[in-house]
C-alpha atoms as a PDB file:
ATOM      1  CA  UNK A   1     154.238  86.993 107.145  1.00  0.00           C
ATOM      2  CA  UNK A   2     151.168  85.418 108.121  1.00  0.00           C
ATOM      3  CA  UNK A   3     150.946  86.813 111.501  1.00  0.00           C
ATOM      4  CA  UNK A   4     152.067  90.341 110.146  1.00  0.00           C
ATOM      5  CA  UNK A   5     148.672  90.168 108.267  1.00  0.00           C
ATOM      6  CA  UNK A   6     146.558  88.820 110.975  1.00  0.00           C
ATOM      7  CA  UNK A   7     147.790  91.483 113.489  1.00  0.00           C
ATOM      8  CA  UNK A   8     146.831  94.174 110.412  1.00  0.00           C
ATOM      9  CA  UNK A   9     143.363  92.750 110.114  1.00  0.00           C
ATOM     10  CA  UNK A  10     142.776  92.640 113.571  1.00  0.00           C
ATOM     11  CA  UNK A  11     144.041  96.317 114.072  1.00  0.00           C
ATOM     12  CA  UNK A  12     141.544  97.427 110.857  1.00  0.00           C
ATOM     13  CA  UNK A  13     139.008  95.920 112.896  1.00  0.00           C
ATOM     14  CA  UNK A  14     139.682  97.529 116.089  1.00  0.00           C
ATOM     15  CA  UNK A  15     140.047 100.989 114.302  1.00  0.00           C
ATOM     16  CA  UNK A  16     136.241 100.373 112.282  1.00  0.00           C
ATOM     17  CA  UNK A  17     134.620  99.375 115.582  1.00  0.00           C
ATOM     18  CA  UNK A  18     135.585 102.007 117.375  1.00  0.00           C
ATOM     19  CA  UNK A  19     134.564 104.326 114.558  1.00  0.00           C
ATOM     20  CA  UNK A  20     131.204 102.802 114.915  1.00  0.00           C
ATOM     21  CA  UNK A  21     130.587 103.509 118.426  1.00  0.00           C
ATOM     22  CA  UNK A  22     131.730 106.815 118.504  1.00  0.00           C
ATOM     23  CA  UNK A  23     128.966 107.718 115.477  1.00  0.00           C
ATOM     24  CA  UNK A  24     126.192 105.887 117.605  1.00  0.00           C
ATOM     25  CA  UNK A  25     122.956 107.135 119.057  1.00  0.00           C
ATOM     26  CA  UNK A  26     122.575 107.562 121.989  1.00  0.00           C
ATOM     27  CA  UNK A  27     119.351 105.753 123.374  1.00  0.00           C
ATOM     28  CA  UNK A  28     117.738 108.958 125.028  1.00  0.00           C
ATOM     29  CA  UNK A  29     118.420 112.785 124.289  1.00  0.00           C
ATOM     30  CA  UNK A  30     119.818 115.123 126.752  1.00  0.00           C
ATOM     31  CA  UNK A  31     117.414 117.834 126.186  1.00  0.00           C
ATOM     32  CA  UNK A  32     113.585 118.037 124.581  1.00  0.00           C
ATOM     33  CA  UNK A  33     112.652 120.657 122.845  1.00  0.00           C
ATOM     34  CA  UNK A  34     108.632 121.366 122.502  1.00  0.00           C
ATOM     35  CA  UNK A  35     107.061 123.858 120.506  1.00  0.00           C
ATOM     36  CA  UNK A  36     103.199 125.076 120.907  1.00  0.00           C
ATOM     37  CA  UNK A  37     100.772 128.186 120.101  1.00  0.00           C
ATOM     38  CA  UNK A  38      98.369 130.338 122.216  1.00  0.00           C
ATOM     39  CA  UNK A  39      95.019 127.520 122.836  1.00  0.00           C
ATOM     40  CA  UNK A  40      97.211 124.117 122.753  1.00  0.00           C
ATOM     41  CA  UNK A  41      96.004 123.575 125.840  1.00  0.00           C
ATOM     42  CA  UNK A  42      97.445 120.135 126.409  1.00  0.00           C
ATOM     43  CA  UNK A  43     100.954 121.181 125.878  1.00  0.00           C
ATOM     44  CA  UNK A  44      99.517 124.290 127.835  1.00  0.00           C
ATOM     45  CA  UNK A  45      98.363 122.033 131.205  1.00  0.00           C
ATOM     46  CA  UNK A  46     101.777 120.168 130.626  1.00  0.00           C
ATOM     47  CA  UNK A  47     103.911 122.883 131.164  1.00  0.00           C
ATOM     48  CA  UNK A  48     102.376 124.359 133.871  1.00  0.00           C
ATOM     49  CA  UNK A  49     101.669 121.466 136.009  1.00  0.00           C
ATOM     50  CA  UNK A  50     105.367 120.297 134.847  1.00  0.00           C
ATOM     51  CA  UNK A  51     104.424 116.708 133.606  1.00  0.00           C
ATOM     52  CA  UNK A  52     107.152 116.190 131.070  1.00  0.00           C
ATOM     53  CA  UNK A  53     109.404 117.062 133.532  1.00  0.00           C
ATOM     54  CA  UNK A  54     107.601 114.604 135.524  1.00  0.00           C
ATOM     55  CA  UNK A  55     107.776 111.911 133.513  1.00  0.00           C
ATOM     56  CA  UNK A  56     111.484 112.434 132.142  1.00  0.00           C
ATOM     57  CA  UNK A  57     112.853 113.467 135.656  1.00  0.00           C
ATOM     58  CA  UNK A  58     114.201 109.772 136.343  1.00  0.00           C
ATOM     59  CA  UNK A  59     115.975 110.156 132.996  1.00  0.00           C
ATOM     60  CA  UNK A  60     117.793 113.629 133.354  1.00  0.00           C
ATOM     61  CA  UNK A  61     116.252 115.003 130.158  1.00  0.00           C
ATOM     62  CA  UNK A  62     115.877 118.170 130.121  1.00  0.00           C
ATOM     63  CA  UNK A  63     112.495 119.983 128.879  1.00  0.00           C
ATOM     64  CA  UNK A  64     112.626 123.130 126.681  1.00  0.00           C
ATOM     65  CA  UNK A  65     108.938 124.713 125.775  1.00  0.00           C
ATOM     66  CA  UNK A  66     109.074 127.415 123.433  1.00  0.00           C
ATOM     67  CA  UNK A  67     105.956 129.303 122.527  1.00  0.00           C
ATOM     68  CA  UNK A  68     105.037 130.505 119.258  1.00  0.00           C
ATOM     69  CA  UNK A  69     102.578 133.196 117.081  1.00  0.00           C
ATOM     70  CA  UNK A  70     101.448 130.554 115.020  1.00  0.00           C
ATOM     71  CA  UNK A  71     102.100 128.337 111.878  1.00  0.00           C
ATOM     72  CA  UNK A  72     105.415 129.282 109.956  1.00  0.00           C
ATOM     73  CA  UNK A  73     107.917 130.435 112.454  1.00  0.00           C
ATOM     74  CA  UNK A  74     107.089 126.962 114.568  1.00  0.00           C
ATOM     75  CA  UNK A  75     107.928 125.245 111.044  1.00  0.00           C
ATOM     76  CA  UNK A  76     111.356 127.231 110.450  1.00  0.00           C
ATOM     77  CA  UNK A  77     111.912 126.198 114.077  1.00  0.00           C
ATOM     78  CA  UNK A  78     111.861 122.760 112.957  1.00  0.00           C
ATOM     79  CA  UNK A  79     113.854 123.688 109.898  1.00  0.00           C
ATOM     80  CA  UNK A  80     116.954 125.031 111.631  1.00  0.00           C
ATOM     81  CA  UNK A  81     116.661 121.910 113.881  1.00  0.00           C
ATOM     82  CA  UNK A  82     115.727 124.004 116.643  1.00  0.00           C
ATOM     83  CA  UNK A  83     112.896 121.508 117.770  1.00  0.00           C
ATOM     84  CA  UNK A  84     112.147 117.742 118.664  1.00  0.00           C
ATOM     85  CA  UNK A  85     108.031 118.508 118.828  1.00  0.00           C
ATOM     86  CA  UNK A  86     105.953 120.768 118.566  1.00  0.00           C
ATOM     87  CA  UNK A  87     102.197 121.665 117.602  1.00  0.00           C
ATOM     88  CA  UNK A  88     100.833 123.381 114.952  1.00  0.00           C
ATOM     89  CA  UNK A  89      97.669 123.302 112.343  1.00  0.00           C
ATOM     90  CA  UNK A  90      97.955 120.611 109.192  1.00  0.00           C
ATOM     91  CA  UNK A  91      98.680 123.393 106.755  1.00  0.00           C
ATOM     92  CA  UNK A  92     102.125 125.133 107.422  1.00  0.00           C
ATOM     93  CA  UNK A  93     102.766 121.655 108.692  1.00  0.00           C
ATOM     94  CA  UNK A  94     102.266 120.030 105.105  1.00  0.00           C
ATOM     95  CA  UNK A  95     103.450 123.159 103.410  1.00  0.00           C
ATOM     96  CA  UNK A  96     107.078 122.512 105.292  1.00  0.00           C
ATOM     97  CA  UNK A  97     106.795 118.683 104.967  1.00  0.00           C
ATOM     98  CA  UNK A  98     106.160 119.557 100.622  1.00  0.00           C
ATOM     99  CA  UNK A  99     109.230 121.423 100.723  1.00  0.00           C
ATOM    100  CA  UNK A 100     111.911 119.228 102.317  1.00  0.00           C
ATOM    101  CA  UNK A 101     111.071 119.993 106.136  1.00  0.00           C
ATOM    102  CA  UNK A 102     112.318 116.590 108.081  1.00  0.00           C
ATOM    103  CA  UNK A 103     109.479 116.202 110.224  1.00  0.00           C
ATOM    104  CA  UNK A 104     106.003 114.073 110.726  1.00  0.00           C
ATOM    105  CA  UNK A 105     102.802 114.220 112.158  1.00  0.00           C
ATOM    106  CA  UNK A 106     102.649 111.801 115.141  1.00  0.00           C
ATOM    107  CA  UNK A 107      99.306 112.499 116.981  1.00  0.00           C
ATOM    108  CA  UNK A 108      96.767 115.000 116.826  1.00  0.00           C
ATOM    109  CA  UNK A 109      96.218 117.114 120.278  1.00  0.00           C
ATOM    110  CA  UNK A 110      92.764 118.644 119.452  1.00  0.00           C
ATOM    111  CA  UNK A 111      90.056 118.404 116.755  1.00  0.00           C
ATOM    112  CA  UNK A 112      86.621 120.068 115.800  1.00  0.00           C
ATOM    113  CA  UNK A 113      84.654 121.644 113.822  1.00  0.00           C
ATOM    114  CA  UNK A 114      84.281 125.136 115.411  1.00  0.00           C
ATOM    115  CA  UNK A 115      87.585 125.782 116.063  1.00  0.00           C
ATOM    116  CA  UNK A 116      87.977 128.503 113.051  1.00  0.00           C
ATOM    117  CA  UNK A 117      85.339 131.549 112.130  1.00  0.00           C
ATOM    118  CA  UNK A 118      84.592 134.298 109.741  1.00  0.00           C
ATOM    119  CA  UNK A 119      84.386 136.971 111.956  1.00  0.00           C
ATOM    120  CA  UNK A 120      82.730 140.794 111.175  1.00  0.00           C
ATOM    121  CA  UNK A 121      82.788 144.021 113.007  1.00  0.00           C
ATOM    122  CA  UNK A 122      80.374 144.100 116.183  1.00  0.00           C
ATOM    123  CA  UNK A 123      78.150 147.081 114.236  1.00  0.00           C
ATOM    124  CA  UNK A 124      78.617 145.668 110.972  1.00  0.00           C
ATOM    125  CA  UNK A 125      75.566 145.350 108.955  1.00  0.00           C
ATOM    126  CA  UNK A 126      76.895 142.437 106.567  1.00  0.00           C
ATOM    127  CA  UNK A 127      74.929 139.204 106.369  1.00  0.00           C
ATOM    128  CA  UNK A 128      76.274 136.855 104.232  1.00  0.00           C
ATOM    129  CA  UNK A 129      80.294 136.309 102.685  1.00  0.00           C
ATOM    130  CA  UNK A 130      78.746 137.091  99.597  1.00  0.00           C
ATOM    131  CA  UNK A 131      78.488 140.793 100.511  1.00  0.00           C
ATOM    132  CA  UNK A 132      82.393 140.754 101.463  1.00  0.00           C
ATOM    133  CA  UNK A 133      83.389 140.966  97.826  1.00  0.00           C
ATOM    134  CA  UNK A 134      85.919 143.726  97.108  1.00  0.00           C
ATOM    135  CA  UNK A 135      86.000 144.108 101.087  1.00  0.00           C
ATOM    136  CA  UNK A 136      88.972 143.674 102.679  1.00  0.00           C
ATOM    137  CA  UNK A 137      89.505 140.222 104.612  1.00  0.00           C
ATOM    138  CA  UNK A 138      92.981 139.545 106.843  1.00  0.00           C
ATOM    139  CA  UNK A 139      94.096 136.155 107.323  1.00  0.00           C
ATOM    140  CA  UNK A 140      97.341 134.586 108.473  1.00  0.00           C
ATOM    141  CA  UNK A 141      98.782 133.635 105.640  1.00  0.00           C
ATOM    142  CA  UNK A 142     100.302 129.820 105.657  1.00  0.00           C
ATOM    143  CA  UNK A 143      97.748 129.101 108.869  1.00  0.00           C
ATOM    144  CA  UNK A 144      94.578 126.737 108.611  1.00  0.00           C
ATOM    145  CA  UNK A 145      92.160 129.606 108.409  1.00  0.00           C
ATOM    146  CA  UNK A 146      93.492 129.857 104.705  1.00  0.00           C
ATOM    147  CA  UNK A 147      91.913 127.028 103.924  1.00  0.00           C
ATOM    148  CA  UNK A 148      88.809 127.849 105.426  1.00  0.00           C
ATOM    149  CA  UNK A 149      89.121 130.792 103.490  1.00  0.00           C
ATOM    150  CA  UNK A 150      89.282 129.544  99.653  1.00  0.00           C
ATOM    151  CA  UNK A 151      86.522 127.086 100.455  1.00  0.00           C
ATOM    152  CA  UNK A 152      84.385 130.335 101.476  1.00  0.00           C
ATOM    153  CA  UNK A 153      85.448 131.641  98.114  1.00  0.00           C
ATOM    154  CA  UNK A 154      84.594 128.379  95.875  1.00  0.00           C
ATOM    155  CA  UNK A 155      81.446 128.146  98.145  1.00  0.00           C
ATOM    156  CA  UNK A 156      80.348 131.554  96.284  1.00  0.00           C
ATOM    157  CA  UNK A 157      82.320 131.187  92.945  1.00  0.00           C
ATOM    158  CA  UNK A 158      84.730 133.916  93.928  1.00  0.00           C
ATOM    159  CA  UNK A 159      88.704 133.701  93.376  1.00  0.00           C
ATOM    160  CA  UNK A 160      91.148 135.719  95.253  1.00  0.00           C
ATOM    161  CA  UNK A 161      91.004 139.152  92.839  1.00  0.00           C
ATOM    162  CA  UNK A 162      87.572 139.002  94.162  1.00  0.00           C
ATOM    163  CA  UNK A 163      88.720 140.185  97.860  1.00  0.00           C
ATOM    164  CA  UNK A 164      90.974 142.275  99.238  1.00  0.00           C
ATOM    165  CA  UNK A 165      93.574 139.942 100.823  1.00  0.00           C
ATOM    166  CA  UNK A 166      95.289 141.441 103.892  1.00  0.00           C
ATOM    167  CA  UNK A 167      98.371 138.893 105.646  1.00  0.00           C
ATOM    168  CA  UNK A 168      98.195 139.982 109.309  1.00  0.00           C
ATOM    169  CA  UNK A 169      99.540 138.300 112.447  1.00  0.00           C
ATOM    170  CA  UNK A 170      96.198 136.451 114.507  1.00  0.00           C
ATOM    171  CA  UNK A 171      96.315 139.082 117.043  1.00  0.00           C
ATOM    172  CA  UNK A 172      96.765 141.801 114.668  1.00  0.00           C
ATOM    173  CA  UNK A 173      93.184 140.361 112.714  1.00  0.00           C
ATOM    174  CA  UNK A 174      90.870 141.474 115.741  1.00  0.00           C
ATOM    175  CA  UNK A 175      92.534 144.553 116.276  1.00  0.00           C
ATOM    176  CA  UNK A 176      92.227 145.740 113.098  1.00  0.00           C
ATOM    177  CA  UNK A 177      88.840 144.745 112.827  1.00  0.00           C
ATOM    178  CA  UNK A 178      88.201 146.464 116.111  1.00  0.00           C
ATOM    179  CA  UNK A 179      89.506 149.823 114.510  1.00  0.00           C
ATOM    180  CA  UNK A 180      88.199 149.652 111.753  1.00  0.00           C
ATOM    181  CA  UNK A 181      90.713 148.875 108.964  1.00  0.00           C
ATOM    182  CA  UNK A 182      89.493 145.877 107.846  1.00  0.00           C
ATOM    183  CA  UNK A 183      86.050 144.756 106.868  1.00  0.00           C
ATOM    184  CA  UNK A 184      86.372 140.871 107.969  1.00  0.00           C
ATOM    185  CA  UNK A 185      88.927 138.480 109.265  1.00  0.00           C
ATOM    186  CA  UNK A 186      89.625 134.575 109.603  1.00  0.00           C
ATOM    187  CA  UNK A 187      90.645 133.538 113.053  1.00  0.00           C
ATOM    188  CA  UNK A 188      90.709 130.908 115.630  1.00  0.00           C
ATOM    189  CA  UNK A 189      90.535 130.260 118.916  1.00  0.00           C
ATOM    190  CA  UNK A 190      90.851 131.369 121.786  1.00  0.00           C
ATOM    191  CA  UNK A 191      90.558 134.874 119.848  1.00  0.00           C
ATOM    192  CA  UNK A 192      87.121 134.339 118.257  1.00  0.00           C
ATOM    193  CA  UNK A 193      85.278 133.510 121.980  1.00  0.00           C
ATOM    194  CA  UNK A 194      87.325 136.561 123.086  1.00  0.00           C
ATOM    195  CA  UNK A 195      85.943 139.371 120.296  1.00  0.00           C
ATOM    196  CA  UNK A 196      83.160 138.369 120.552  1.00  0.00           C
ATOM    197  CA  UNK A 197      82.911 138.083 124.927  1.00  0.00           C
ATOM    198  CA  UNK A 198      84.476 142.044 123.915  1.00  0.00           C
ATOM    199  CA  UNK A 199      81.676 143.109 121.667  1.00  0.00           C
ATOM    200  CA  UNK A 200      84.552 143.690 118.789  1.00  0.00           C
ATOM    201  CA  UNK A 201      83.174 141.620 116.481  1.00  0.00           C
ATOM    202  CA  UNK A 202      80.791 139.204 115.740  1.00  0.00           C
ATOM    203  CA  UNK A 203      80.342 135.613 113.887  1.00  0.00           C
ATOM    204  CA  UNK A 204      79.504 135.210 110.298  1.00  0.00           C
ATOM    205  CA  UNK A 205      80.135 131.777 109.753  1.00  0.00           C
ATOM    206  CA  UNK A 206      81.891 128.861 111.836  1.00  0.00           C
ATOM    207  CA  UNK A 207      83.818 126.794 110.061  1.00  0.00           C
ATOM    208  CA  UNK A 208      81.703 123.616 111.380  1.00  0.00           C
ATOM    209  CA  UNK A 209      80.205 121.859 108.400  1.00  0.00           C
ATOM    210  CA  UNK A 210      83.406 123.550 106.458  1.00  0.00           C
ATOM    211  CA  UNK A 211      86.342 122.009 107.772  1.00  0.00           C
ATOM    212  CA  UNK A 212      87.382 119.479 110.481  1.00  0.00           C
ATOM    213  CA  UNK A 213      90.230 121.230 112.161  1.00  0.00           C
ATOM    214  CA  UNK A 214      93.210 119.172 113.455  1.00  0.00           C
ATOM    215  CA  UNK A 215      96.075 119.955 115.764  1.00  0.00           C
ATOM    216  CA  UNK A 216      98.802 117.337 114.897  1.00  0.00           C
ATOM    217  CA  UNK A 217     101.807 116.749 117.079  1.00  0.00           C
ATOM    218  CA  UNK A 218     105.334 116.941 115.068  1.00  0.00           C
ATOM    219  CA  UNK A 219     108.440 115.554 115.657  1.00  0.00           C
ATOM    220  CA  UNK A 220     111.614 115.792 113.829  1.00  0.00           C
ATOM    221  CA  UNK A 221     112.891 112.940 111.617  1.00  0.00           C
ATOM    222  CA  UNK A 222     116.072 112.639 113.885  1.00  0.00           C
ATOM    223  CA  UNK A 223     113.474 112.588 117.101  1.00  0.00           C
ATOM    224  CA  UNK A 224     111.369 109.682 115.205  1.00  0.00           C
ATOM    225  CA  UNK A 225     114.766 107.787 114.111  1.00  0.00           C
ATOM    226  CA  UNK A 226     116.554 108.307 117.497  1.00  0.00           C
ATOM    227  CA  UNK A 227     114.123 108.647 119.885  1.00  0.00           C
ATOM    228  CA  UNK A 228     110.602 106.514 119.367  1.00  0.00           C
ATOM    229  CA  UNK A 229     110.352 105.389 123.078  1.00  0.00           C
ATOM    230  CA  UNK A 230     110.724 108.377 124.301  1.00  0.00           C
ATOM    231  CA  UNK A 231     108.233 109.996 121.571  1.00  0.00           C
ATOM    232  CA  UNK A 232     105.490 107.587 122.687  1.00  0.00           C
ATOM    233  CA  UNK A 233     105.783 108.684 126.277  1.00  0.00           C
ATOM    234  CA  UNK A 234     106.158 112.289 125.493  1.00  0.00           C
ATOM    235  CA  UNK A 235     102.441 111.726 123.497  1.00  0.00           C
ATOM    236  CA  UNK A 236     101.147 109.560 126.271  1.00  0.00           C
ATOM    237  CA  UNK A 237     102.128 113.260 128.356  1.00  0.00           C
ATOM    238  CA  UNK A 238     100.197 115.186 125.854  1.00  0.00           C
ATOM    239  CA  UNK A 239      97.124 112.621 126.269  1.00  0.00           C
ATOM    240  CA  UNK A 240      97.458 112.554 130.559  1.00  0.00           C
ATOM    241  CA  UNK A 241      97.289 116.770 130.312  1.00  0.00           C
ATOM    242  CA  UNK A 242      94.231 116.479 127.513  1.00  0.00           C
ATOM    243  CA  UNK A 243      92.229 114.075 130.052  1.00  0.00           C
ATOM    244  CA  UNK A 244      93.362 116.124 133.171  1.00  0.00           C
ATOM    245  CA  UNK A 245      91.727 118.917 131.397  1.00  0.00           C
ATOM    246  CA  UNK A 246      88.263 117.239 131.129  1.00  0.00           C
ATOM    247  CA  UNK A 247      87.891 116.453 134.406  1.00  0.00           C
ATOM    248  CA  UNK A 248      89.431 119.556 136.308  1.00  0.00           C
ATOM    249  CA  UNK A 249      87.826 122.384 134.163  1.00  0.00           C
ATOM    250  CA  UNK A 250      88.519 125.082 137.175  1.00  0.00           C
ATOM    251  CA  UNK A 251      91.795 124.343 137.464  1.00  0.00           C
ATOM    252  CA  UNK A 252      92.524 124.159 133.845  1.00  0.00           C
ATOM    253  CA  UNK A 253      90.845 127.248 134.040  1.00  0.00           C
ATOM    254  CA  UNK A 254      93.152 128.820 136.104  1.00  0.00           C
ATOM    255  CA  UNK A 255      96.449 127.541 134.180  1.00  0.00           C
ATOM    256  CA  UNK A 256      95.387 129.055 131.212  1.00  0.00           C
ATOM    257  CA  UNK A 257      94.523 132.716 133.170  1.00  0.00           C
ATOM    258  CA  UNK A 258      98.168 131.894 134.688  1.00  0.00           C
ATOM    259  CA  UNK A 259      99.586 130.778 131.086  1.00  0.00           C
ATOM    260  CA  UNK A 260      98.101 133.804 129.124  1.00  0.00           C
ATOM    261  CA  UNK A 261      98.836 136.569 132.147  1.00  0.00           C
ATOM    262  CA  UNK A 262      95.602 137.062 132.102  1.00  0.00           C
ATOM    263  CA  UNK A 263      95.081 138.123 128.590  1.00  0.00           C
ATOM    264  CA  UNK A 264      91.534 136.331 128.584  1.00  0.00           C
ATOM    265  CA  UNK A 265      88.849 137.202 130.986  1.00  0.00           C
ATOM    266  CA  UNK A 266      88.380 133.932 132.967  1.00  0.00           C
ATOM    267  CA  UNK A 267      84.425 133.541 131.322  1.00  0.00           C
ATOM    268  CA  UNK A 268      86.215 133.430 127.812  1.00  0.00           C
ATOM    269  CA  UNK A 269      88.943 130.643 129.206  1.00  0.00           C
ATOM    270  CA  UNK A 270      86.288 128.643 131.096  1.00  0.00           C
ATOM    271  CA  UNK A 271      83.430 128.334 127.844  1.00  0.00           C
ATOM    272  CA  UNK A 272      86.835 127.055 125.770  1.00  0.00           C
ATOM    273  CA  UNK A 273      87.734 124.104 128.002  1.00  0.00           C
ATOM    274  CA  UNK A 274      85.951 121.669 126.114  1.00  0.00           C
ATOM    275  CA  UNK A 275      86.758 123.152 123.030  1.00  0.00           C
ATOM    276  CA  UNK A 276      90.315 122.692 124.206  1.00  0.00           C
ATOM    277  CA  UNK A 277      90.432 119.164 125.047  1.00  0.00           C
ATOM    278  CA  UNK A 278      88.662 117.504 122.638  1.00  0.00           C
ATOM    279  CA  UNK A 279      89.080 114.446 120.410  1.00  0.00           C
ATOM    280  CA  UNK A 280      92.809 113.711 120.816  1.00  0.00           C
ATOM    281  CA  UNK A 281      94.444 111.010 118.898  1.00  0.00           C
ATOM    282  CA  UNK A 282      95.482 110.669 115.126  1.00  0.00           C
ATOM    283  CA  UNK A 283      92.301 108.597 113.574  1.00  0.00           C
ATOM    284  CA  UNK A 284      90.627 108.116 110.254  1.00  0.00           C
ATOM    285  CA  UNK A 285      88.739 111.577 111.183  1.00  0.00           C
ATOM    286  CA  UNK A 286      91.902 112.836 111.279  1.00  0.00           C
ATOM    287  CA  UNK A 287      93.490 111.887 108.243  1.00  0.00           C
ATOM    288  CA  UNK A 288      90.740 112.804 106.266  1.00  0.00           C
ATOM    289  CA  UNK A 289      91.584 115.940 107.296  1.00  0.00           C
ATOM    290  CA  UNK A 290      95.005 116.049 106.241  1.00  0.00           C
ATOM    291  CA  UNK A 291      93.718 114.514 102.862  1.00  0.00           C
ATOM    292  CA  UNK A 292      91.560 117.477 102.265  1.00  0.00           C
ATOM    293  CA  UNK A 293      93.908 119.929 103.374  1.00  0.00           C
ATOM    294  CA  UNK A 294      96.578 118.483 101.253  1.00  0.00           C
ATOM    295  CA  UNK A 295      94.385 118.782  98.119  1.00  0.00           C
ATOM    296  CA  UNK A 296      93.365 122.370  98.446  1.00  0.00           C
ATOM    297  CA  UNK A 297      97.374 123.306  98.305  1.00  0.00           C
ATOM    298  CA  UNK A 298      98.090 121.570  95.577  1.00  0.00           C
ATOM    299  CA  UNK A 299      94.853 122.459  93.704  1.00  0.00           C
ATOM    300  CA  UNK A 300      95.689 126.363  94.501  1.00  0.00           C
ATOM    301  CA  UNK A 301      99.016 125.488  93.780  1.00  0.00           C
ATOM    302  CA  UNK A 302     100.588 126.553  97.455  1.00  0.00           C
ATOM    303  CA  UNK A 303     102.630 123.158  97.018  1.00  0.00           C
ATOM    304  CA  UNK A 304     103.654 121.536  94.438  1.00  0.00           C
ATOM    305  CA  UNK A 305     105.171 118.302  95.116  1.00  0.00           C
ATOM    306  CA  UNK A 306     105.117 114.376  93.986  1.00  0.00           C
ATOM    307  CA  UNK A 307     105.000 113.223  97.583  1.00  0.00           C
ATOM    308  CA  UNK A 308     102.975 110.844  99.080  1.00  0.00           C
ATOM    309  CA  UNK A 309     100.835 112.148 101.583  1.00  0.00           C
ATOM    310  CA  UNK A 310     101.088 108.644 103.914  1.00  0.00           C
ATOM    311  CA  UNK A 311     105.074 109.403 104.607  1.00  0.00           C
ATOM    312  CA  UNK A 312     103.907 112.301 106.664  1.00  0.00           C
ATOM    313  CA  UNK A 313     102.150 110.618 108.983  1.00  0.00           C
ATOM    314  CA  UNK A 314     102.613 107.757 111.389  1.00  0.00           C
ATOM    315  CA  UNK A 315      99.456 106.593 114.135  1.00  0.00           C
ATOM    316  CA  UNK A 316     101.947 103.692 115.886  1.00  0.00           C
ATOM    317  CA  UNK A 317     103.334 106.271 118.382  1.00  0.00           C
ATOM    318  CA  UNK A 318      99.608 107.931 118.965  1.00  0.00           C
ATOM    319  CA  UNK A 319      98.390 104.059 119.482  1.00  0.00           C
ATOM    320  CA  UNK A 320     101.416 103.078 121.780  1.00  0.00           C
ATOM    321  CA  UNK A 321     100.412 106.196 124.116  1.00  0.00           C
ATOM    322  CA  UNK A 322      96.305 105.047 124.221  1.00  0.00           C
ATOM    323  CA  UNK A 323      97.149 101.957 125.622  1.00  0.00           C
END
């Protein structure tokens, strides 16, 4: 009898450790899966010059980059578990993260201060936002420039009912102001140095002395569970392309003419470069940023959550790529 119920144990404990290494991870994936916008330039420089295929070759991982309009669809990419990383501005980013996205802000690919403007109709005679009351001003709803937006607003005591708010795709801002149908829009770049290189608008206000504006890298929960090697050599890719950027302007230059199919005139893509490339890494600066973004959604009431803004964000994987 005794042997009957060793043999049974034994068998149990077969049966569980087999079920155990059927359900484990895998220590790399077979595919990534990287999301950016028009102007991320390092992810930009990276595809082009094929450095995360460089740098995962040896491994057999396969690279997927997916380009986006902006903000939200990126984040409902994430949602359906469509991507591993991606890049997008702090806003939809926390606005996903507030309600139940699985993702987190591992690095920051760009920062500055003029990366965002108020932008007018080249012949327009305005001076000042206050003269834009009961104008109508087109944003893209969910994106950074909505911030930018309300702290125009508190800046003059105004509220929302005071303007005419317009949602509108970023390319769809400057043609509308171009024709006409709007009196003012929020954008950033590249399409503010491009208006205004086209003589379709002009600047009212840059959101320097505003708003720091951040470009934080994402990556799904799963990716940071699974995958945190490989996430801080996919960032250490993103910081190589940032730096390569700096010191070959020309050439970046001419991967973003080749990126864009020519979409901006190579002046407008050459004046941007630094723009492009600047302050990368996830700092103090940085999460300031976040901090302040954070409070304007819950203080307009965009979000409403409990969370703890620090569980969105880790800087290990940003500081195991600068060394």
């Amino acid at each position: 009898m005794n042997k009957i119920i060793l043999y049974c144990l034994l068998a149990i404990i077969v049966v569980v450790s087999s079920c155990k290494n059927t359900t484990r991870t895998t220590s790399k994936p077979t595919t990534i899966r990287i999301g950016y916008q028009l102007g991320h330039v390092p992810c930009i420089i990276a595809k082009q010059n094929k450095l995360f295929e460089e740098e995962f070759k040896k491994d057999n991982i396969k690279i997927e980059i997916i380009k986006f309009d902006y903000g939200p669809p990126e984040v409902e990419a994430f949602n359906a578990q469509n991507l591993d990383v991606g890049t997008m501005g702090d806003q939809p980013a926390i606005v996903g993260w507030s309600h139940g996205v699985d993702f987190k802000i591992v690095g920051n690919s760009n920062g500055g201060n003029t990366k965002m403007a108020l932008l007018i109709p080249f012949s327009s005679k305005v001076q000042s936002f206050r003269e834009l009351k009961n104008k109508k001003i087109a944003i893209a709803i969910g994106s950074n420039n909505q911030h930018f937006l309300n702290i125009l607003l508190k800046k003059e005591g105004f509220t929302l009912s005071d303007i005419k708010l317009i949602n509108l795709k970023f390319g769809d801002c400057i043609s509308s102001l171009s024709q006409g149908l709007i009196d003012a829009t929020i954008v950033s770049e590249p399409y503010i140095t491009l208006s205004v290189y086209k003589k379709e608008a002009r600047i009212l206000t840059y959101s320097g002395g505003y708003k720091y504006v951040t470009l934080p890298i994402l990556s799904s929960g799963n990716f940071v569970k699974n995958y945190p090697d490989i996430l801080a050599r996919i960032l250490k890719v993103y910081r190589k392309a940032a730096e390569w950027g700096k010191e070959h302007p020309k050439e970046t230059t001419d991967i973003l003419l080749k990126e864009e199919n020519n979409l901006l005139p190579r002046e407008v893509d050459s004046s941007l470069i630094n723009k492009y490339t600047a302050n990368f890494g996830l700092g103090e600066r940085e999460i300031k940023a976040f901090e302040e973004t954070f409070k304007f959604l819950k203080e307009t009431n965009l979000i409403s959550t409990n969370k703890n803004l620090k569980m969105f964000y880790d800087s290990k994987f940003d500081r195991v790529a600068a060394q």
